[in-house]
N, C-alpha and C. Protein backbone atom coordinates (compact mmCIF):
# COMPACT_ATOMS: atom_id res chain seq x y z
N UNK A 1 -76.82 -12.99 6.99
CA UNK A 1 -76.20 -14.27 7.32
C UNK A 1 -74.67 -14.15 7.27
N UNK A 2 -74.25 -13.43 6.24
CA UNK A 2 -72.34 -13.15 5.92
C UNK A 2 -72.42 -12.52 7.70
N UNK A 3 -73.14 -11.38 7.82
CA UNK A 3 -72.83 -10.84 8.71
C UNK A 3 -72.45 -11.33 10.39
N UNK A 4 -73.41 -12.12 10.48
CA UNK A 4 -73.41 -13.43 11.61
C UNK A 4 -72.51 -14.38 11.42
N UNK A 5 -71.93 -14.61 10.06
CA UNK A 5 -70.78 -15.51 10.16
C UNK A 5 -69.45 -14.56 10.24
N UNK A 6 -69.19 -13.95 9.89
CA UNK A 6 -67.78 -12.95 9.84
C UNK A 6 -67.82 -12.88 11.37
N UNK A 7 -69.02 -12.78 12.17
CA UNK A 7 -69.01 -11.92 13.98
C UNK A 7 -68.74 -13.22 14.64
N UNK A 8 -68.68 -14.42 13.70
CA UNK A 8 -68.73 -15.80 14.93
C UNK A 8 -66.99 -15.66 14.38
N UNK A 9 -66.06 -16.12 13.11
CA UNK A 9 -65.25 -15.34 12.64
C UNK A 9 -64.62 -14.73 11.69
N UNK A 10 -64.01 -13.43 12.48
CA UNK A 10 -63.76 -12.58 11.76
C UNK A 10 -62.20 -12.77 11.01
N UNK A 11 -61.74 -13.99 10.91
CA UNK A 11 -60.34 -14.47 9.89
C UNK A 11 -61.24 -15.18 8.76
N UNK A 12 -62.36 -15.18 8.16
CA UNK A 12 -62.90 -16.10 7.63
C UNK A 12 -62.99 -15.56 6.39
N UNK A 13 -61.93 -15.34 5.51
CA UNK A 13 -61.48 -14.68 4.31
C UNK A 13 -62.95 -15.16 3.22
N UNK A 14 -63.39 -16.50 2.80
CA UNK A 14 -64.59 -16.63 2.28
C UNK A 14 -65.61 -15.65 2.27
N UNK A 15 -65.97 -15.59 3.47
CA UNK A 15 -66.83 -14.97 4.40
C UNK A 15 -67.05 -13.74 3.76
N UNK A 16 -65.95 -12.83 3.82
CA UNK A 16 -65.55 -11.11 3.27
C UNK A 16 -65.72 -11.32 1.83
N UNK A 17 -65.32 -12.59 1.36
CA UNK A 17 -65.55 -12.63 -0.12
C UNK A 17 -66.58 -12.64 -0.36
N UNK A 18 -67.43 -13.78 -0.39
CA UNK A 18 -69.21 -13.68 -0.38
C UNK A 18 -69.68 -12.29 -0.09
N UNK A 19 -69.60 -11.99 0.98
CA UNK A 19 -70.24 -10.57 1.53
C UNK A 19 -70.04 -9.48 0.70
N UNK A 20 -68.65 -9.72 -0.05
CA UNK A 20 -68.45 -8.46 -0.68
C UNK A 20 -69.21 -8.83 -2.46
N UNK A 21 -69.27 -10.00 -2.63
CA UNK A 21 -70.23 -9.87 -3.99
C UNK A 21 -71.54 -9.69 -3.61
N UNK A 22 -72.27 -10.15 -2.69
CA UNK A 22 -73.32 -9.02 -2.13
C UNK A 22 -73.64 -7.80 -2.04
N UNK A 23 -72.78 -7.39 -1.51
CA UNK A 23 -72.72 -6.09 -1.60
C UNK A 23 -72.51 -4.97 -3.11
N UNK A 24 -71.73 -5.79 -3.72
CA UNK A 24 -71.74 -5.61 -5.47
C UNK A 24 -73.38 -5.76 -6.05
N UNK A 25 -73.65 -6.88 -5.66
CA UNK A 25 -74.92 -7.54 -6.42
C UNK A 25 -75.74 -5.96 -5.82
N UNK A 26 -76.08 -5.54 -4.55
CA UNK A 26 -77.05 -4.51 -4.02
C UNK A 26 -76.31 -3.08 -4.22
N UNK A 27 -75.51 -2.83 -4.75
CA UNK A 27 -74.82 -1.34 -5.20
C UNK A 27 -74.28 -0.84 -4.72
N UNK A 28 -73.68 -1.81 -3.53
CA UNK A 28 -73.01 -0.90 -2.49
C UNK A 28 -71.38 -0.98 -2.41
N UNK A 29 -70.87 -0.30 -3.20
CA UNK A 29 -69.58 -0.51 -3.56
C UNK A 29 -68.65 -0.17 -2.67
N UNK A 30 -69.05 0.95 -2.27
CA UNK A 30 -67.81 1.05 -1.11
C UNK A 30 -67.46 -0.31 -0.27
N UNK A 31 -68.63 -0.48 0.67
CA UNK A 31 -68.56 -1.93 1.39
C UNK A 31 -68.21 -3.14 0.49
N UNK A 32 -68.32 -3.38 -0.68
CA UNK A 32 -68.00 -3.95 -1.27
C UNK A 32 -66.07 -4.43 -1.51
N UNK A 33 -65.83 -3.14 -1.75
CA UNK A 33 -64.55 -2.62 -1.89
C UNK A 33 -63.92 -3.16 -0.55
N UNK A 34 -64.39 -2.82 0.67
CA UNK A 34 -64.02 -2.90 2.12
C UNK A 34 -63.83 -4.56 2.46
N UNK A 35 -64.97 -5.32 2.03
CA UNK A 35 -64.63 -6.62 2.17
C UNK A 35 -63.89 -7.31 1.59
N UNK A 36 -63.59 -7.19 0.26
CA UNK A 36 -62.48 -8.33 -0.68
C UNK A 36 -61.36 -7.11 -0.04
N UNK A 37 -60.96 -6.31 0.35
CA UNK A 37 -59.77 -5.96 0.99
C UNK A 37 -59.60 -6.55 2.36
N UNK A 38 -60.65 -6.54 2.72
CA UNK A 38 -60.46 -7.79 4.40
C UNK A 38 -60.06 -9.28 4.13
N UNK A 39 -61.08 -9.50 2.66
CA UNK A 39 -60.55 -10.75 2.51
C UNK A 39 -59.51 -11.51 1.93
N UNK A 40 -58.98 -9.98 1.34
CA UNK A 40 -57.20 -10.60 0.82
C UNK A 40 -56.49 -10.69 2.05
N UNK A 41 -56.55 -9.69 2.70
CA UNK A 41 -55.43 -9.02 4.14
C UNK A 41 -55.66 -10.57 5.36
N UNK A 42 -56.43 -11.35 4.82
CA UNK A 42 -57.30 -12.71 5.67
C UNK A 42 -56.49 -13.95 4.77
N UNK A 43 -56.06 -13.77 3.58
CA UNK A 43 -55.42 -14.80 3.23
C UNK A 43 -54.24 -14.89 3.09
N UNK A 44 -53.48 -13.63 4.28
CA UNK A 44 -52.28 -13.32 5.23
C UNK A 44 -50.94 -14.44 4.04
N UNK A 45 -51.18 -13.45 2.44
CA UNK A 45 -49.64 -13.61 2.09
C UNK A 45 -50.07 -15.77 1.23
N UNK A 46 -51.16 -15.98 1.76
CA UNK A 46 -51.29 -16.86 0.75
C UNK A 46 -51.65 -16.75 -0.38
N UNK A 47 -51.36 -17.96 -0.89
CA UNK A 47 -51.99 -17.98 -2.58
C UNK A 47 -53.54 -18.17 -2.91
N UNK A 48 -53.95 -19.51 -1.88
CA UNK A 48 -55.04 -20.06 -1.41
C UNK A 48 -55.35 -19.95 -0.36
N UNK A 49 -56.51 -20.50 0.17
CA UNK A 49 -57.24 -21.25 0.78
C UNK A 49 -58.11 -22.33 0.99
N UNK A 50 -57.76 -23.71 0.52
CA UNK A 50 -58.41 -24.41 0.29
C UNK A 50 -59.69 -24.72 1.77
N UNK A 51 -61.10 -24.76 1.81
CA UNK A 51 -62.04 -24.41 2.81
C UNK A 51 -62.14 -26.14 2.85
N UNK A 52 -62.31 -27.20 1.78
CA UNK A 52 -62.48 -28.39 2.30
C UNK A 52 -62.65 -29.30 3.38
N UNK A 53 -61.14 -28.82 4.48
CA UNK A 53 -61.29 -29.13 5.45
C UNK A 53 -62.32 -28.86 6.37
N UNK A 54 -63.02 -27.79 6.28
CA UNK A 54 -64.18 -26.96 7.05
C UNK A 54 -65.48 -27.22 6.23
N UNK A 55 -65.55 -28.00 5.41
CA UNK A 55 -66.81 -28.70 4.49
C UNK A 55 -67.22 -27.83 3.71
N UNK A 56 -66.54 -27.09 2.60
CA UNK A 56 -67.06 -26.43 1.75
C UNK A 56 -65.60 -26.78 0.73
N UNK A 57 -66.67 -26.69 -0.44
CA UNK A 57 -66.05 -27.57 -1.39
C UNK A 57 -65.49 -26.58 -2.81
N UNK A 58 -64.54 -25.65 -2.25
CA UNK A 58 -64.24 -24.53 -2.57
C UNK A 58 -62.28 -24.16 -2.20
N UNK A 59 -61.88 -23.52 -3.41
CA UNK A 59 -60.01 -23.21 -2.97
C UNK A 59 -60.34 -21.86 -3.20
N UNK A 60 -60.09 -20.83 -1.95
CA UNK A 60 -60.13 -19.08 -2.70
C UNK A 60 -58.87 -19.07 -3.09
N UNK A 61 -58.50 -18.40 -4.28
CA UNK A 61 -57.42 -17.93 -4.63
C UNK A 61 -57.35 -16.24 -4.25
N UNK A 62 -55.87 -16.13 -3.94
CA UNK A 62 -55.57 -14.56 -4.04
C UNK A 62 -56.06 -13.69 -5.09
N UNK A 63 -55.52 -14.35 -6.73
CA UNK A 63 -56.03 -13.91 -7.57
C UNK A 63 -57.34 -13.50 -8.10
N UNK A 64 -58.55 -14.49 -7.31
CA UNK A 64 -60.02 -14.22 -7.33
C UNK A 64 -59.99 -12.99 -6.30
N UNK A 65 -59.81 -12.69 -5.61
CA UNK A 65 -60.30 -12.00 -4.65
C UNK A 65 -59.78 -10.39 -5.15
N UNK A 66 -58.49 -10.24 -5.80
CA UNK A 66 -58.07 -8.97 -6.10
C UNK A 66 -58.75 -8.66 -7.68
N UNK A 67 -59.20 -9.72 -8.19
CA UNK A 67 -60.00 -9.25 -9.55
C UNK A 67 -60.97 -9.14 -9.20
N UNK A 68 -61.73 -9.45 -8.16
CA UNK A 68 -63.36 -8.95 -7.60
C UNK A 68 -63.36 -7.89 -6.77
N UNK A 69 -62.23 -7.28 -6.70
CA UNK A 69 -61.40 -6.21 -5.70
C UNK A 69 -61.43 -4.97 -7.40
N UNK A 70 -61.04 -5.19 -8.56
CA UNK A 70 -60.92 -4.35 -9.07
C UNK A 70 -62.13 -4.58 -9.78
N UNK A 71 -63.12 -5.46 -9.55
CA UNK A 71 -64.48 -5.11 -10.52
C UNK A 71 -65.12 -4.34 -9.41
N UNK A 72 -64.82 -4.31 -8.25
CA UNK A 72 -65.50 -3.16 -6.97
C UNK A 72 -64.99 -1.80 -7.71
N UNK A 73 -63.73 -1.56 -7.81
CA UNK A 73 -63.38 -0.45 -8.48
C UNK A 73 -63.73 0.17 -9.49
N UNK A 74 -64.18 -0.74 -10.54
CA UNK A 74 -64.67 0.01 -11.97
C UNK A 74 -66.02 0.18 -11.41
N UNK A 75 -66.74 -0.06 -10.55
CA UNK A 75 -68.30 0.31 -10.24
C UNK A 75 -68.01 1.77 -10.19
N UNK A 76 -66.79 1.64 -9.07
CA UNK A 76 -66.64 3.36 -8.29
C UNK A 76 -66.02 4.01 -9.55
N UNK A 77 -65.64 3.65 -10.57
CA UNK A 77 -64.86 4.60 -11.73
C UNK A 77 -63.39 4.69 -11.46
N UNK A 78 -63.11 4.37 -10.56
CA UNK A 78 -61.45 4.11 -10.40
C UNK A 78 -60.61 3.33 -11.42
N UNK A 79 -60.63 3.29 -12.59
CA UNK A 79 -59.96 2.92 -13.65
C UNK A 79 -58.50 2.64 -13.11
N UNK A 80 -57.97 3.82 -12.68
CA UNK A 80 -56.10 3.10 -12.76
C UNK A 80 -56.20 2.30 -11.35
N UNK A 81 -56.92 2.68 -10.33
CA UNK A 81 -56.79 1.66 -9.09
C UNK A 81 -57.23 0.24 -9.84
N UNK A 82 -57.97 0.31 -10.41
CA UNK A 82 -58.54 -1.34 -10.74
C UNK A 82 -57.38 -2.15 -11.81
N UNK A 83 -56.79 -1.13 -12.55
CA UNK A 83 -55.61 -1.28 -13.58
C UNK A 83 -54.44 -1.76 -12.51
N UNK A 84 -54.22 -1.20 -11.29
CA UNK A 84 -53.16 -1.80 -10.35
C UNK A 84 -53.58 -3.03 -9.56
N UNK A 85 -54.84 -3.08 -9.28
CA UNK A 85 -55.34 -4.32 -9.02
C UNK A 85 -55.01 -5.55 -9.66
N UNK A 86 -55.38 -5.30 -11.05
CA UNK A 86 -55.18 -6.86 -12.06
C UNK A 86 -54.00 -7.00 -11.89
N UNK A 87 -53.21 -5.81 -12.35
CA UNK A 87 -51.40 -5.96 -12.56
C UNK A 87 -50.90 -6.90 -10.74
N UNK A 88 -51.72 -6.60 -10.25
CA UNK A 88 -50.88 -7.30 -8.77
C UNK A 88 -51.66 -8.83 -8.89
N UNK A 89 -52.51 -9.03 -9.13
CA UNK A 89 -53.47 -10.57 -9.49
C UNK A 89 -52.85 -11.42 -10.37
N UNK A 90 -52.01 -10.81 -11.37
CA UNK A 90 -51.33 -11.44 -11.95
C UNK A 90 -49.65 -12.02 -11.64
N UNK A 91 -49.40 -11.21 -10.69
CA UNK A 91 -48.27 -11.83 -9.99
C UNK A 91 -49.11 -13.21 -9.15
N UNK A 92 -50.46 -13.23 -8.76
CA UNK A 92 -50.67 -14.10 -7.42
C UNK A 92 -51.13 -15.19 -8.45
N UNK A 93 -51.77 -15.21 -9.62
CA UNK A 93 -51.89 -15.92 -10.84
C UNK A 93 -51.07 -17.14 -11.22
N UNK A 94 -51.35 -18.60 -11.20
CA UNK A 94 -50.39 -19.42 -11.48
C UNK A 94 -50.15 -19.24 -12.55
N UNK A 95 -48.83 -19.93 -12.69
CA UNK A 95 -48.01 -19.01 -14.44
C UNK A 95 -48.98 -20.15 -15.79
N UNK A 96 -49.02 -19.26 -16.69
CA UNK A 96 -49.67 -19.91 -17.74
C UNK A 96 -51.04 -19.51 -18.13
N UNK A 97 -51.70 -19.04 -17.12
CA UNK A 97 -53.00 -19.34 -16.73
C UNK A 97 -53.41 -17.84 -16.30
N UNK A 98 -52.89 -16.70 -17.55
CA UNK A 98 -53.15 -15.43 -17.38
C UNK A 98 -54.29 -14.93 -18.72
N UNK A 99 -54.70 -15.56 -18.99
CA UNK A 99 -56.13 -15.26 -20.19
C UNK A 99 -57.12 -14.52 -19.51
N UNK A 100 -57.34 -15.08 -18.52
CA UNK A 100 -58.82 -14.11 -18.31
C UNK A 100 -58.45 -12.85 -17.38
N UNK A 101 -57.45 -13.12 -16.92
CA UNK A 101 -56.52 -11.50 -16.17
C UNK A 101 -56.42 -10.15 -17.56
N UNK A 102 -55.67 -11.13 -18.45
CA UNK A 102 -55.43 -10.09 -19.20
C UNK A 102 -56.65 -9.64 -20.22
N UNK A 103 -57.34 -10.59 -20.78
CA UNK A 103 -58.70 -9.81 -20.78
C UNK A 103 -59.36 -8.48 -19.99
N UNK A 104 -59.12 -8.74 -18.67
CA UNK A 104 -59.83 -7.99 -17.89
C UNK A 104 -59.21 -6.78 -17.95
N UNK A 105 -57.35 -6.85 -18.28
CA UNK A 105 -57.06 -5.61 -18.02
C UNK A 105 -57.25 -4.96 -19.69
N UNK A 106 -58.04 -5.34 -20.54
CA UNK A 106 -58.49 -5.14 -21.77
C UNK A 106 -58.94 -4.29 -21.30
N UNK A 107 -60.39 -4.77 -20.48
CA UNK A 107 -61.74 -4.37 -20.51
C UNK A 107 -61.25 -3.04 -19.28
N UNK A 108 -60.40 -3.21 -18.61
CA UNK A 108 -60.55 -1.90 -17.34
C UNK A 108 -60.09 -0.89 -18.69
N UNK A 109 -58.76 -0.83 -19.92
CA UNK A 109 -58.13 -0.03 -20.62
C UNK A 109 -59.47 0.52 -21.31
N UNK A 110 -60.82 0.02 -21.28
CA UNK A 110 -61.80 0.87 -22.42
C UNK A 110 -62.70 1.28 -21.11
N UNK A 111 -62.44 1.08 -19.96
CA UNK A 111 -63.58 1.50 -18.93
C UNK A 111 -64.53 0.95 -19.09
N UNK A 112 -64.70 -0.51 -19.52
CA UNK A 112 -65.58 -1.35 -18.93
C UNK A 112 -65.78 -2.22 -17.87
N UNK A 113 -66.97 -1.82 -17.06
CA UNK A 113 -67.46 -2.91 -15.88
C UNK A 113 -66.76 -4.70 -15.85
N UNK A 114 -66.18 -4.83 -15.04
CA UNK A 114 -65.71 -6.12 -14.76
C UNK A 114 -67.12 -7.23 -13.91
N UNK A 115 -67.13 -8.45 -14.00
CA UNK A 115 -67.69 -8.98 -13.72
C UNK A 115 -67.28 -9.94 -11.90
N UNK A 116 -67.66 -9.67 -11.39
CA UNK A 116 -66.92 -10.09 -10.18
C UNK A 116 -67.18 -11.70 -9.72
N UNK A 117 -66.06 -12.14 -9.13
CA UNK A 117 -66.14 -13.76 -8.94
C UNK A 117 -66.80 -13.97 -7.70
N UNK A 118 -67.48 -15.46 -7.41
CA UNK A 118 -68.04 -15.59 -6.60
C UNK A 118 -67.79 -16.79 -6.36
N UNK A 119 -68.33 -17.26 -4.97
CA UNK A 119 -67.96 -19.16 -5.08
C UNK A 119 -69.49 -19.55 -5.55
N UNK A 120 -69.10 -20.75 -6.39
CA UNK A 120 -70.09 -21.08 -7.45
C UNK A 120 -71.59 -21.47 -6.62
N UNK A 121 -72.34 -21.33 -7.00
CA UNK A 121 -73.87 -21.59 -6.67
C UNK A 121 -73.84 -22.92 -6.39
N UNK A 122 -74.65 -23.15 -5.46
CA UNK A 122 -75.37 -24.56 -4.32
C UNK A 122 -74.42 -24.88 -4.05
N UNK A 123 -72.90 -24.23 -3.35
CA UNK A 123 -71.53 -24.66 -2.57
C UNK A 123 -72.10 -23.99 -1.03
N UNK A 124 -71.70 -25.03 -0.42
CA UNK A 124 -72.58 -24.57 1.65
C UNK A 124 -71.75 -25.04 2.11
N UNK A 125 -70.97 -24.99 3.06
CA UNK A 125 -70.52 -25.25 4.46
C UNK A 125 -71.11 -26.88 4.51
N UNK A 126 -70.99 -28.00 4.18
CA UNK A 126 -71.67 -29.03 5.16
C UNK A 126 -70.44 -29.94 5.75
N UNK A 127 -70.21 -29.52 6.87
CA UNK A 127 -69.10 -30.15 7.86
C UNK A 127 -69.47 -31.61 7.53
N UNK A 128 -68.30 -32.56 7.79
CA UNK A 128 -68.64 -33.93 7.85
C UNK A 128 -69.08 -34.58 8.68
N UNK A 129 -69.66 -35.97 8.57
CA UNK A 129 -70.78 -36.30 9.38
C UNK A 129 -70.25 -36.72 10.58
N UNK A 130 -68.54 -37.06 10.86
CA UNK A 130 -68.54 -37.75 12.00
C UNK A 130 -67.84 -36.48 13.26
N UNK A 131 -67.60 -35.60 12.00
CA UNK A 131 -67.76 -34.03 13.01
C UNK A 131 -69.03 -33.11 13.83
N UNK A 132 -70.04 -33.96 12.90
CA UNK A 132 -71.38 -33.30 13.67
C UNK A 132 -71.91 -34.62 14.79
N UNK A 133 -71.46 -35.39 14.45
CA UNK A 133 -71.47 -36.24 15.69
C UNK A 133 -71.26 -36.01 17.23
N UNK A 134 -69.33 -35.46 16.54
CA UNK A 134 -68.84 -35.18 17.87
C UNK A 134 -69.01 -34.05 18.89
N UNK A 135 -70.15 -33.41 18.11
CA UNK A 135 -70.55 -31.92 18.79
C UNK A 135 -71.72 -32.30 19.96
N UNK A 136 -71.90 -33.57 20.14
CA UNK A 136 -72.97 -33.89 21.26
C UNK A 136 -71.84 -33.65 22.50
N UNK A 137 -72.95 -33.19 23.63
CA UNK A 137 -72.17 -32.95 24.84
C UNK A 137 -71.96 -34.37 24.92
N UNK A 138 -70.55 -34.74 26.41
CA UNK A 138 -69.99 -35.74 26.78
C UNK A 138 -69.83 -35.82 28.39
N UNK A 139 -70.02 -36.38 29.20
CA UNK A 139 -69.96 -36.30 30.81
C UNK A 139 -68.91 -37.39 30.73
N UNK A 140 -67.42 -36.42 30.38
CA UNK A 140 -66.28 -37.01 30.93
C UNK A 140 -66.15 -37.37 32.58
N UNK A 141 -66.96 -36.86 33.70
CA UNK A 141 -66.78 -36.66 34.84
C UNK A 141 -67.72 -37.72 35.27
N UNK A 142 -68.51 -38.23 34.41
CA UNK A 142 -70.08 -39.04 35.06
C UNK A 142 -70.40 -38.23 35.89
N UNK A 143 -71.44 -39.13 36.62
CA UNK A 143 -72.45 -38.68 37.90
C UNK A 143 -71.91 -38.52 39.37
N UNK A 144 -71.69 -37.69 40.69
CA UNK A 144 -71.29 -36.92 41.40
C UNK A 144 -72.12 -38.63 42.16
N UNK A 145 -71.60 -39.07 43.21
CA UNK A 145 -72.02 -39.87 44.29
C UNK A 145 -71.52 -40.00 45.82
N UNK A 146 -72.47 -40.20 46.71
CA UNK A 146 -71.86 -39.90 48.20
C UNK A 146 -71.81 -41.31 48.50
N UNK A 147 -70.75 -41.02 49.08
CA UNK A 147 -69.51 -42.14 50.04
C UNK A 147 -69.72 -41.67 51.19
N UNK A 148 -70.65 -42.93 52.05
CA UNK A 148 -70.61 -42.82 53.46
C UNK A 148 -69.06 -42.93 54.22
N UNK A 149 -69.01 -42.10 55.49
CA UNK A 149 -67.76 -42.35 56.34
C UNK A 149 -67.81 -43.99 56.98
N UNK A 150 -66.77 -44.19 56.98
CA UNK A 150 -66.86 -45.97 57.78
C UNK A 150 -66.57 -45.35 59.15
N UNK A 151 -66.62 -44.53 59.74
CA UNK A 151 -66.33 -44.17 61.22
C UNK A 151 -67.84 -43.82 61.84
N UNK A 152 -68.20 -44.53 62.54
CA UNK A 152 -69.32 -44.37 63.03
C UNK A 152 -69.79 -42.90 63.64
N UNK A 153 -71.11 -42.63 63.35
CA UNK A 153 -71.10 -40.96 63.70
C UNK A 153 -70.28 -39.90 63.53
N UNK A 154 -69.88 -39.92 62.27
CA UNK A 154 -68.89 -39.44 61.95
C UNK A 154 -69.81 -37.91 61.12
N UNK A 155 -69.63 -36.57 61.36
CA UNK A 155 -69.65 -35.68 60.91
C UNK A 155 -69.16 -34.46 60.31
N UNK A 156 -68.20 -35.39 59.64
CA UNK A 156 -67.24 -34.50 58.47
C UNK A 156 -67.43 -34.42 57.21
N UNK A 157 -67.54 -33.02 57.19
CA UNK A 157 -68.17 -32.95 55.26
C UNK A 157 -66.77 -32.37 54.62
N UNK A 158 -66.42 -33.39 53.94
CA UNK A 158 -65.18 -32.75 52.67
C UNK A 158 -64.51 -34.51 52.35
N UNK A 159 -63.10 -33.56 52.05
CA UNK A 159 -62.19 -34.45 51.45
C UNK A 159 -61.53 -34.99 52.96
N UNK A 160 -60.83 -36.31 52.71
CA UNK A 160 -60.35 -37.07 53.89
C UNK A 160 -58.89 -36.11 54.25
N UNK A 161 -57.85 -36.22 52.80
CA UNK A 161 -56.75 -35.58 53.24
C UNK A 161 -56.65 -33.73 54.23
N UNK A 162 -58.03 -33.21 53.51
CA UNK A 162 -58.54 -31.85 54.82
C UNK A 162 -58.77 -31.52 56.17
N UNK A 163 -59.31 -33.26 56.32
CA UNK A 163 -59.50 -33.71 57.85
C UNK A 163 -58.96 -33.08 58.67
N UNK A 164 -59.30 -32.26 59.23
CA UNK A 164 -58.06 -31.76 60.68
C UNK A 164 -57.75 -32.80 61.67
N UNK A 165 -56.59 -32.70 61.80
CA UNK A 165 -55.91 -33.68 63.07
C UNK A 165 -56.10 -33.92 64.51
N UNK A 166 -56.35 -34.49 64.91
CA UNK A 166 -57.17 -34.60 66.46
C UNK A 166 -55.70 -35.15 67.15
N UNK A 167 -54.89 -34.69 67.91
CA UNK A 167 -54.07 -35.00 68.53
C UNK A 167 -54.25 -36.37 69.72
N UNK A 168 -53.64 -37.26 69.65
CA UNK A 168 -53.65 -38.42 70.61
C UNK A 168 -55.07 -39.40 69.69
């Protein structure tokens, strides 16, 4: 399903996020690794992303995404990559609010497994209702109708201004 949504699109930084704790959850770290790097390089220099507008009731932070970026790393044993990871999460980190960063870079200093973030359970996509409304087709054009000629026996098919000119 990640996969079918990333291909409808592929800027959909969530998207790479989910996919890549999947890919954690089934052991597959490399790909793992590959997506929260798509999905930082997707939140192009932001802090956030708040998804609300798009009906999911969810803000990614930079900082989530590069600490689930270095719990990909301690799978693979990359200790100092995951150690440069936090250290950069904590610049994207609102100030004050560095406890569970620095924990983590506790836990990478003894080579323990990090726990990777996810968007929280029973959070879905449900667009709002007067947006699924507006997804019904619309016949801005109406229905196509023929206009007899007022010139008697008249056998011209088109537009009037095409008419060719009959001299005299």
């Amino acid at each position: 399903a990640f996969d079918k949504t990333i291909a409808k699109d592929n800027s959909l930084a969530v998207g790479f996020f989910q996919r890549g704790f999947v890919h954690l959850q089934l052991e597959m770290y490399e790909e793992a690794l590959s997506d929260y790097h798509m999905a930082f390089s997707h939140l192009r220099k932001n802090p956030f992303i708040d998804y609300k507008q798009l009906g999911l009731r969810h803000i990614l932070y930079a900082w989530e995404v590069l600490y689930s970026t270095a719990a990909a790393q301690c799978q693979l044993q990359r200790w100092q990559e995951a150690r440069a990871t936090l250290d950069k999460a904590v610049v994207w980190r609102p100030e004050g609010r560095t406890a569970i960063l620095d924990l983590a870079l506790e836990r990478v200093q003894n080579c323990l497994v990090l726990e990777p973030m996810h968007v929280p359970l029973g959070e879905f996509f449900r667009p709002r209702k007067k947006e699924v409304e507006q997804l019904d087709s619309k016949d801005f054009l109406g229905k196509p109708k023929v206009i007899s000629s007022i010139i008697p026996n008249d056998e011209y098919i088109g537009f009037e201004p095409l008419r060719p000119q009959v001299s005299g």
